[in-house]
N, C-alpha and C. Protein backbone atom coordinates (compact mmCIF):
# COMPACT_ATOMS: atom_id res chain seq x y z
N UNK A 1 0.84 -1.17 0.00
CA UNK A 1 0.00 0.00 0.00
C UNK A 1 0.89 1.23 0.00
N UNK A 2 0.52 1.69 -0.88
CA UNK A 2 0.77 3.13 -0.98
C UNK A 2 0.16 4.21 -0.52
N UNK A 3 0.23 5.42 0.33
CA UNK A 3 0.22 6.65 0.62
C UNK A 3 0.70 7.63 0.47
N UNK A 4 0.17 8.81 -0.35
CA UNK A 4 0.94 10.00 -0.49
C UNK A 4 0.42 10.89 0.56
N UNK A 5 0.91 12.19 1.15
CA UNK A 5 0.52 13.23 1.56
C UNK A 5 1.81 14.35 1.44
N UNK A 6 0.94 14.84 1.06
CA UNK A 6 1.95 16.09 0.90
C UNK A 6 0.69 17.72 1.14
N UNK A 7 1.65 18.44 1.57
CA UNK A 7 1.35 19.99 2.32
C UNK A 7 2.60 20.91 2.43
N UNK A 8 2.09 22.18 3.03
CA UNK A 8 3.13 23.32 2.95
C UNK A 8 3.67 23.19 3.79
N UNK A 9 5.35 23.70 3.79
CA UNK A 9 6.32 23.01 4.64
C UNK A 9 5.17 23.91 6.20
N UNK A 10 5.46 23.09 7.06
CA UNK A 10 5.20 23.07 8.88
C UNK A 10 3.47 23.03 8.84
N UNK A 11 3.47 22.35 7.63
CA UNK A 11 1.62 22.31 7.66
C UNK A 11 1.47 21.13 8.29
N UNK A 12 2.53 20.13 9.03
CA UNK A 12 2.07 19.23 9.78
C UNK A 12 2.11 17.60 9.13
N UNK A 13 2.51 17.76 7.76
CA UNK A 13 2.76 16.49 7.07
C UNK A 13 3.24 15.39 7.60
N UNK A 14 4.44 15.91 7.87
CA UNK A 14 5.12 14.74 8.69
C UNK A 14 4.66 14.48 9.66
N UNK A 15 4.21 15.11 11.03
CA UNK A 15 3.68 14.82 11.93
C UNK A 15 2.28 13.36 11.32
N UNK A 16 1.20 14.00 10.75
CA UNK A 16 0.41 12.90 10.16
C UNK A 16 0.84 11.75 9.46
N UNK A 17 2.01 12.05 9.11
CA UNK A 17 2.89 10.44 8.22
C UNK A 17 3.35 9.44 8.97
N UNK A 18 3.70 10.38 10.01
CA UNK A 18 4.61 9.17 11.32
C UNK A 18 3.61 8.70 11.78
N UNK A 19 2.33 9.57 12.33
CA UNK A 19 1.38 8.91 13.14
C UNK A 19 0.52 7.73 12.41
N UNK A 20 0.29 8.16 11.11
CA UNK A 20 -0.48 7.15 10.37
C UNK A 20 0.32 6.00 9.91
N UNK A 21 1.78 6.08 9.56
CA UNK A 21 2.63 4.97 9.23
C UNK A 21 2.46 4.15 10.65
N UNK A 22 2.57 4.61 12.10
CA UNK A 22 2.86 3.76 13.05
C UNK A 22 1.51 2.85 13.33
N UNK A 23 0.05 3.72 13.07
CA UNK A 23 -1.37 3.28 13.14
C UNK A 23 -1.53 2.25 12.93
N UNK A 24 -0.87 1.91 11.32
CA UNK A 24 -1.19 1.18 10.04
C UNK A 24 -0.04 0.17 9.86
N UNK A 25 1.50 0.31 10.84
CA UNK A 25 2.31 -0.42 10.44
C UNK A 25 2.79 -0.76 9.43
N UNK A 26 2.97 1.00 8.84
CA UNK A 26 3.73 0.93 7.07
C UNK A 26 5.13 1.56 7.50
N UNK A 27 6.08 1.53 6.71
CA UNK A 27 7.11 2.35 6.76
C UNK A 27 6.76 3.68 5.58
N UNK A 28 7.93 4.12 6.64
CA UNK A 28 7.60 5.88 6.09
C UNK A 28 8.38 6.15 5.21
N UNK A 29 8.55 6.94 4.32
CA UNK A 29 9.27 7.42 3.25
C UNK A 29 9.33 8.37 3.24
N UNK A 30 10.46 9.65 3.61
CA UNK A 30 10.07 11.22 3.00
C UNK A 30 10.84 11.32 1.89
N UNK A 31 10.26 12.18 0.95
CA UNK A 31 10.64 12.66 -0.33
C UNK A 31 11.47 13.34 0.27
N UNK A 32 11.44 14.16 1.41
CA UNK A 32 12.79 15.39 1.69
C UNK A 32 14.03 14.83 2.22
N UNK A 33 13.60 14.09 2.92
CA UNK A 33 14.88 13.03 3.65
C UNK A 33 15.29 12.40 2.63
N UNK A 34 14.91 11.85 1.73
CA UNK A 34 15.50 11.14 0.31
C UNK A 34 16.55 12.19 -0.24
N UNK A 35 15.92 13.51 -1.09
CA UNK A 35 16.48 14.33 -2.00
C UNK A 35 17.53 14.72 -1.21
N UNK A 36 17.65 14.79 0.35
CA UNK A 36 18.61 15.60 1.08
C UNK A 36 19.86 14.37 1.17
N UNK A 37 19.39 13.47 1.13
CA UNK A 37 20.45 12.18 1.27
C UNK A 37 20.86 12.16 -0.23
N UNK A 38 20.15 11.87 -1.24
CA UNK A 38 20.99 11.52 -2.55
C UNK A 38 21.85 13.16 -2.99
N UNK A 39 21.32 14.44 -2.57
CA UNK A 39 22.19 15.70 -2.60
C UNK A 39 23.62 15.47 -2.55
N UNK A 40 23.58 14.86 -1.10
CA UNK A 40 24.79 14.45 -0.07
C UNK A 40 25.89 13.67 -0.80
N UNK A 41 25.15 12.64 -1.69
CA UNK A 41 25.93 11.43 -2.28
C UNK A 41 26.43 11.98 -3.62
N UNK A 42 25.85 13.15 -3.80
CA UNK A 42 26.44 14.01 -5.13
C UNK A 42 27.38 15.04 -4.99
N UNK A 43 27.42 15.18 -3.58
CA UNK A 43 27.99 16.28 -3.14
C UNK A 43 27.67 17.76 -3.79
N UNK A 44 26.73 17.40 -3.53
CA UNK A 44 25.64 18.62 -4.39
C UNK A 44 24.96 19.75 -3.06
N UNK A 45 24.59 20.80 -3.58
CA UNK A 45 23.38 21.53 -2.77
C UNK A 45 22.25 20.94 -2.82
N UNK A 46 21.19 21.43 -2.35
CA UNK A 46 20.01 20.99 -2.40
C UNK A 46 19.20 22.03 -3.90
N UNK A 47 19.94 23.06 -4.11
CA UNK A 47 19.69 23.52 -5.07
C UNK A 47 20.32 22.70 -6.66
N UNK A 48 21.34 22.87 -6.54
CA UNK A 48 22.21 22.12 -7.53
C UNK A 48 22.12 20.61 -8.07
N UNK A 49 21.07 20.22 -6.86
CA UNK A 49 20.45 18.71 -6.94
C UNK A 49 19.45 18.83 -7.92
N UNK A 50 18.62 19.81 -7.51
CA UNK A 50 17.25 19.85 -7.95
C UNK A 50 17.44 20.25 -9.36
N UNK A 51 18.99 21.22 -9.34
CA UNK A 51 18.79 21.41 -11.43
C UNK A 51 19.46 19.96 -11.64
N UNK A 52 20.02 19.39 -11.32
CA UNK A 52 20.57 18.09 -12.04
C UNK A 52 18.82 17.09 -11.84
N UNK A 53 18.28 17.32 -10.99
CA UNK A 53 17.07 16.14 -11.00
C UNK A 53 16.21 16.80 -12.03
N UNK A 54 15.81 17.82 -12.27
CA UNK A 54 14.77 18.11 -13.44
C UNK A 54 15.63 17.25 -14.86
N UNK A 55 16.84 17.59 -14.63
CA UNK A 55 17.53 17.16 -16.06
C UNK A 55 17.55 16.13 -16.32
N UNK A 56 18.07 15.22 -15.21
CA UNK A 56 18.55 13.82 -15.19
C UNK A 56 17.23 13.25 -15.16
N UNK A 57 16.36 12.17 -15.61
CA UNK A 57 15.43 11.29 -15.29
C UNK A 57 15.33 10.14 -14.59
N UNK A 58 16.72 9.48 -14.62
CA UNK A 58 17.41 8.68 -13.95
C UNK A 58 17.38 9.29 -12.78
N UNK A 59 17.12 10.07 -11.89
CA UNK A 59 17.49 10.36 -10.47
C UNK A 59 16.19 9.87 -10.14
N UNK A 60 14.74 10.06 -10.83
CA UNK A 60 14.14 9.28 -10.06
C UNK A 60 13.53 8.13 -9.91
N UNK A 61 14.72 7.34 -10.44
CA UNK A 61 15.11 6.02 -10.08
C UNK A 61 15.35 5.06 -9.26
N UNK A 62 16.42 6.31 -8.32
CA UNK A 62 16.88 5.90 -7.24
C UNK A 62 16.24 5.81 -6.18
C-alpha cells in the first residue's frame, strides 16, 4: 500500500505520516529526507540537486 501526503512546509505532514505509518504499520518514506540524502551522495546543494534532477530522469530512479 501506498500513501501520499503532501502539504506546505510546517503544515504538519510529517507529523500525520509518522502517526499514520505507526497506526497502520507501514514504513515511512520522505521525499525530503531522500532528496537531502541523494544531494549528499552528489555532493551537491540541495539547489544544484534539484537542477541536475529536473535534467537527469534517472534520479528518479533511485
Amino acid at each position: 500500500m501506498k500513501i501520499t501526503i503532501s502539504g506546505l512546509p510546517g503544515s504538519g505532514t510529517s507529523t500525520i505520516a509518522g502517526m499514520l505509518a505507526d497506526h497502520m504499520g507501514l514504513n515511512l518514506v520522505s521525499a525530503g529526507e531522500t532528496f537531502r540524502r541523494l544531494a549528499a551522495e552528489y555532493n551537491m546543494s540541495l539547489e544544484e540537486f534539484g537542477v541536475l534532477a529536473e535534467r537527469d530522469p534517472e534520479i528518479d530512479m533511485r
